[in-house]
C-alpha atoms as a PDB file:
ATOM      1  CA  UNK A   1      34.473   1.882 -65.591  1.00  0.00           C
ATOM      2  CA  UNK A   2      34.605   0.461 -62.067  1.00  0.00           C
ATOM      3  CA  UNK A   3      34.640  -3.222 -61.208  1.00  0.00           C
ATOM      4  CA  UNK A   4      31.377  -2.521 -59.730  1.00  0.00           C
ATOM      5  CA  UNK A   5      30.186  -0.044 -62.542  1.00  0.00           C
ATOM      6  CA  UNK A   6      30.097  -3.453 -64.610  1.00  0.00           C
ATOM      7  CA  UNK A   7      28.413  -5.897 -62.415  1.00  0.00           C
ATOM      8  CA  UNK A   8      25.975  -3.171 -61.919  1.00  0.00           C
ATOM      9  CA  UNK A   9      25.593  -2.991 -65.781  1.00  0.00           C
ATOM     10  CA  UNK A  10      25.246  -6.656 -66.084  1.00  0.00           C
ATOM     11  CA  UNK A  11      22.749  -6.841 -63.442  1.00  0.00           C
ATOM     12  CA  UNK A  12      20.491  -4.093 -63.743  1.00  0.00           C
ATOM     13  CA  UNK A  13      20.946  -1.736 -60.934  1.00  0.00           C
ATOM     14  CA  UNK A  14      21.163   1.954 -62.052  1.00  0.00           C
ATOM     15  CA  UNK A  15      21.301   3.606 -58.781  1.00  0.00           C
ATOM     16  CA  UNK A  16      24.228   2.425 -56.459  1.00  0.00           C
ATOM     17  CA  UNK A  17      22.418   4.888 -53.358  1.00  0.00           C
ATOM     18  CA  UNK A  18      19.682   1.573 -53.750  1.00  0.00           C
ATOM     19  CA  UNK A  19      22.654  -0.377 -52.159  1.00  0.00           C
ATOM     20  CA  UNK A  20      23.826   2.226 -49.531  1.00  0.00           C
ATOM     21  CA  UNK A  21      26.243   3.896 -51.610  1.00  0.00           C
ATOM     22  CA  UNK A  22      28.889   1.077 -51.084  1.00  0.00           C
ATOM     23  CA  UNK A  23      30.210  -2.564 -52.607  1.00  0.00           C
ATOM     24  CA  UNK A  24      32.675  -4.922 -51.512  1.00  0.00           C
ATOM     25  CA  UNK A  25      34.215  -8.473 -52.498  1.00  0.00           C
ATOM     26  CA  UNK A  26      35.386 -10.972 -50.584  1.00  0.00           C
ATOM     27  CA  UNK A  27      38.590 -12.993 -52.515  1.00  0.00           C
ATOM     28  CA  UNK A  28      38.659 -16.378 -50.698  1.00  0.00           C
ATOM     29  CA  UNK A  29      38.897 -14.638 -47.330  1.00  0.00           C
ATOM     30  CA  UNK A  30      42.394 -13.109 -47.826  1.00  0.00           C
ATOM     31  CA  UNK A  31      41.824 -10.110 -49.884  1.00  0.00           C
ATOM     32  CA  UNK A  32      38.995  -7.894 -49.095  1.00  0.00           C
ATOM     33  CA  UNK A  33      38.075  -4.585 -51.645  1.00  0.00           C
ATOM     34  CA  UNK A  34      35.827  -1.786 -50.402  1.00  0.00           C
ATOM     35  CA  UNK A  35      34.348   0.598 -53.259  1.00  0.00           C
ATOM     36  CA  UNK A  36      32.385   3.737 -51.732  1.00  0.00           C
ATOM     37  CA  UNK A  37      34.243   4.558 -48.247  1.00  0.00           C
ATOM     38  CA  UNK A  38      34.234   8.279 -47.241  1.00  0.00           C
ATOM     39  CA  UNK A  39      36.657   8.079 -43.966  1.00  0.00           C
ATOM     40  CA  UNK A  40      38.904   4.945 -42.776  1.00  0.00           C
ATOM     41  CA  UNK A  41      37.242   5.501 -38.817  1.00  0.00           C
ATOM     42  CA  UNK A  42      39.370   2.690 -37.075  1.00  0.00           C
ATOM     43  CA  UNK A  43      42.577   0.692 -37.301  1.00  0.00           C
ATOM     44  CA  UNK A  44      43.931  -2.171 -35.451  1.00  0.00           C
ATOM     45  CA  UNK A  45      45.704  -5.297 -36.333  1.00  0.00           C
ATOM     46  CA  UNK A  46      42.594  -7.296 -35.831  1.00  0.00           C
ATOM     47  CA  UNK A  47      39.818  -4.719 -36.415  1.00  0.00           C
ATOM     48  CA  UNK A  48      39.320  -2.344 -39.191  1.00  0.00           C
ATOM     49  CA  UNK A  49      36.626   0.024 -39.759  1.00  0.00           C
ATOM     50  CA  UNK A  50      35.235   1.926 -42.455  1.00  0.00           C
ATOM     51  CA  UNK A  51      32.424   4.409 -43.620  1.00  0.00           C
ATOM     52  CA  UNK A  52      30.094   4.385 -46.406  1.00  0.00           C
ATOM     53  CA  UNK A  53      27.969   7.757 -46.617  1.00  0.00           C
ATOM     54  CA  UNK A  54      24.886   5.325 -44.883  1.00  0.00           C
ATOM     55  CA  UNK A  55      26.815   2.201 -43.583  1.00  0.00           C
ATOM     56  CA  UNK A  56      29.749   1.597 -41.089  1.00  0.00           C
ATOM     57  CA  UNK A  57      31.880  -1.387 -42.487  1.00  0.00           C
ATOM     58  CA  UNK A  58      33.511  -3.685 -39.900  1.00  0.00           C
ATOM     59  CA  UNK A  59      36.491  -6.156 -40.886  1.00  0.00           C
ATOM     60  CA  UNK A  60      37.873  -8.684 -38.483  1.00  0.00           C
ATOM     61  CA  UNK A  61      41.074 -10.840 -38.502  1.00  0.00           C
ATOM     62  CA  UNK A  62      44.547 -10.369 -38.972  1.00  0.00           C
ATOM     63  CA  UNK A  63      44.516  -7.083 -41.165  1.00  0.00           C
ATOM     64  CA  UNK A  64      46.952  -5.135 -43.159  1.00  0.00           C
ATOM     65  CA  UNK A  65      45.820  -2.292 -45.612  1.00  0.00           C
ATOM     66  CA  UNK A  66      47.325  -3.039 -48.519  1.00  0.00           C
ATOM     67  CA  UNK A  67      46.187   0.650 -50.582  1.00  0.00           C
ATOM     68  CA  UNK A  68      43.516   3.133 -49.839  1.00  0.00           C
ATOM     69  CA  UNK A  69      42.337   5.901 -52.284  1.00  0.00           C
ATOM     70  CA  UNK A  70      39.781   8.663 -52.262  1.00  0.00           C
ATOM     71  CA  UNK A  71      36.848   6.258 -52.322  1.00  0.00           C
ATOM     72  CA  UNK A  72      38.245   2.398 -51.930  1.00  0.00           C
ATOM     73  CA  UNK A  73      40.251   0.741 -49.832  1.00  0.00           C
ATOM     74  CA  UNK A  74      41.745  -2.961 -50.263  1.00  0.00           C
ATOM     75  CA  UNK A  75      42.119  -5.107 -47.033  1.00  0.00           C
ATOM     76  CA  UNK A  76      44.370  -8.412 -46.928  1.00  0.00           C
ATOM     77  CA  UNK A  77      45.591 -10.673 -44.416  1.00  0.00           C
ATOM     78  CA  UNK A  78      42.720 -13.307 -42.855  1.00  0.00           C
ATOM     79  CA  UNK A  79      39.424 -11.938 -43.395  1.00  0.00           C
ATOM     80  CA  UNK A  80      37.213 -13.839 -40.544  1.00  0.00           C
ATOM     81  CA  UNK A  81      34.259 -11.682 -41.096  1.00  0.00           C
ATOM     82  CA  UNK A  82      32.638  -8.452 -42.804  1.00  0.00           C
ATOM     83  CA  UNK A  83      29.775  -7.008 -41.003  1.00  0.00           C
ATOM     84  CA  UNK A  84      27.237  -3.773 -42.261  1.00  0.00           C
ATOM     85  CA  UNK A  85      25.546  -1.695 -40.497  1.00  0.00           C
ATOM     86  CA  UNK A  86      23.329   1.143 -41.559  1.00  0.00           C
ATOM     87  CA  UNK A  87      23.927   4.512 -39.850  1.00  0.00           C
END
């Protein structure tokens, strides 16, 4: 079970389309971990984007990817913002 599967659990939510289909978590601002991607659309040193089946993900800072599977990605470096927006 996913990191997600069990905060899901603990909360309540049973349907993770409620949520757009994707989760992330912010560690401290230097590791960021994207659960849900479908395509890795842009990278740049200071700009990375990803896409959620209905949400484009948008990391600024100073960015390495660290590892990216199938459906998640992790992010480190200096995280100065995440944005979300529904597509």
């Amino acid at each position: 079970m996913s990191f997600f599967e069990e905060i899901k659990k603990d909360v309540g939510i049973t349907d993770m389309q409620a949520l757009g289909g994707f989760s992330y978590v912010n560690f401290c601002g230097q590791t960021l971990y994207i659960e849900g991607i479908v395509k890795l659309d842009k990278i740049f040193d200071d700009t990375i984007t990803v896409r959620a089946k209905n949400a484009e993900i948008v990391v600024l800072g100073v960015l390495t990817v660290d590892s990216i599977t199938e459906r998640s990605i992790v992010i480190s470096g200096r995280i100065d913002s995440v944005s979300t927006r529904r597509i």
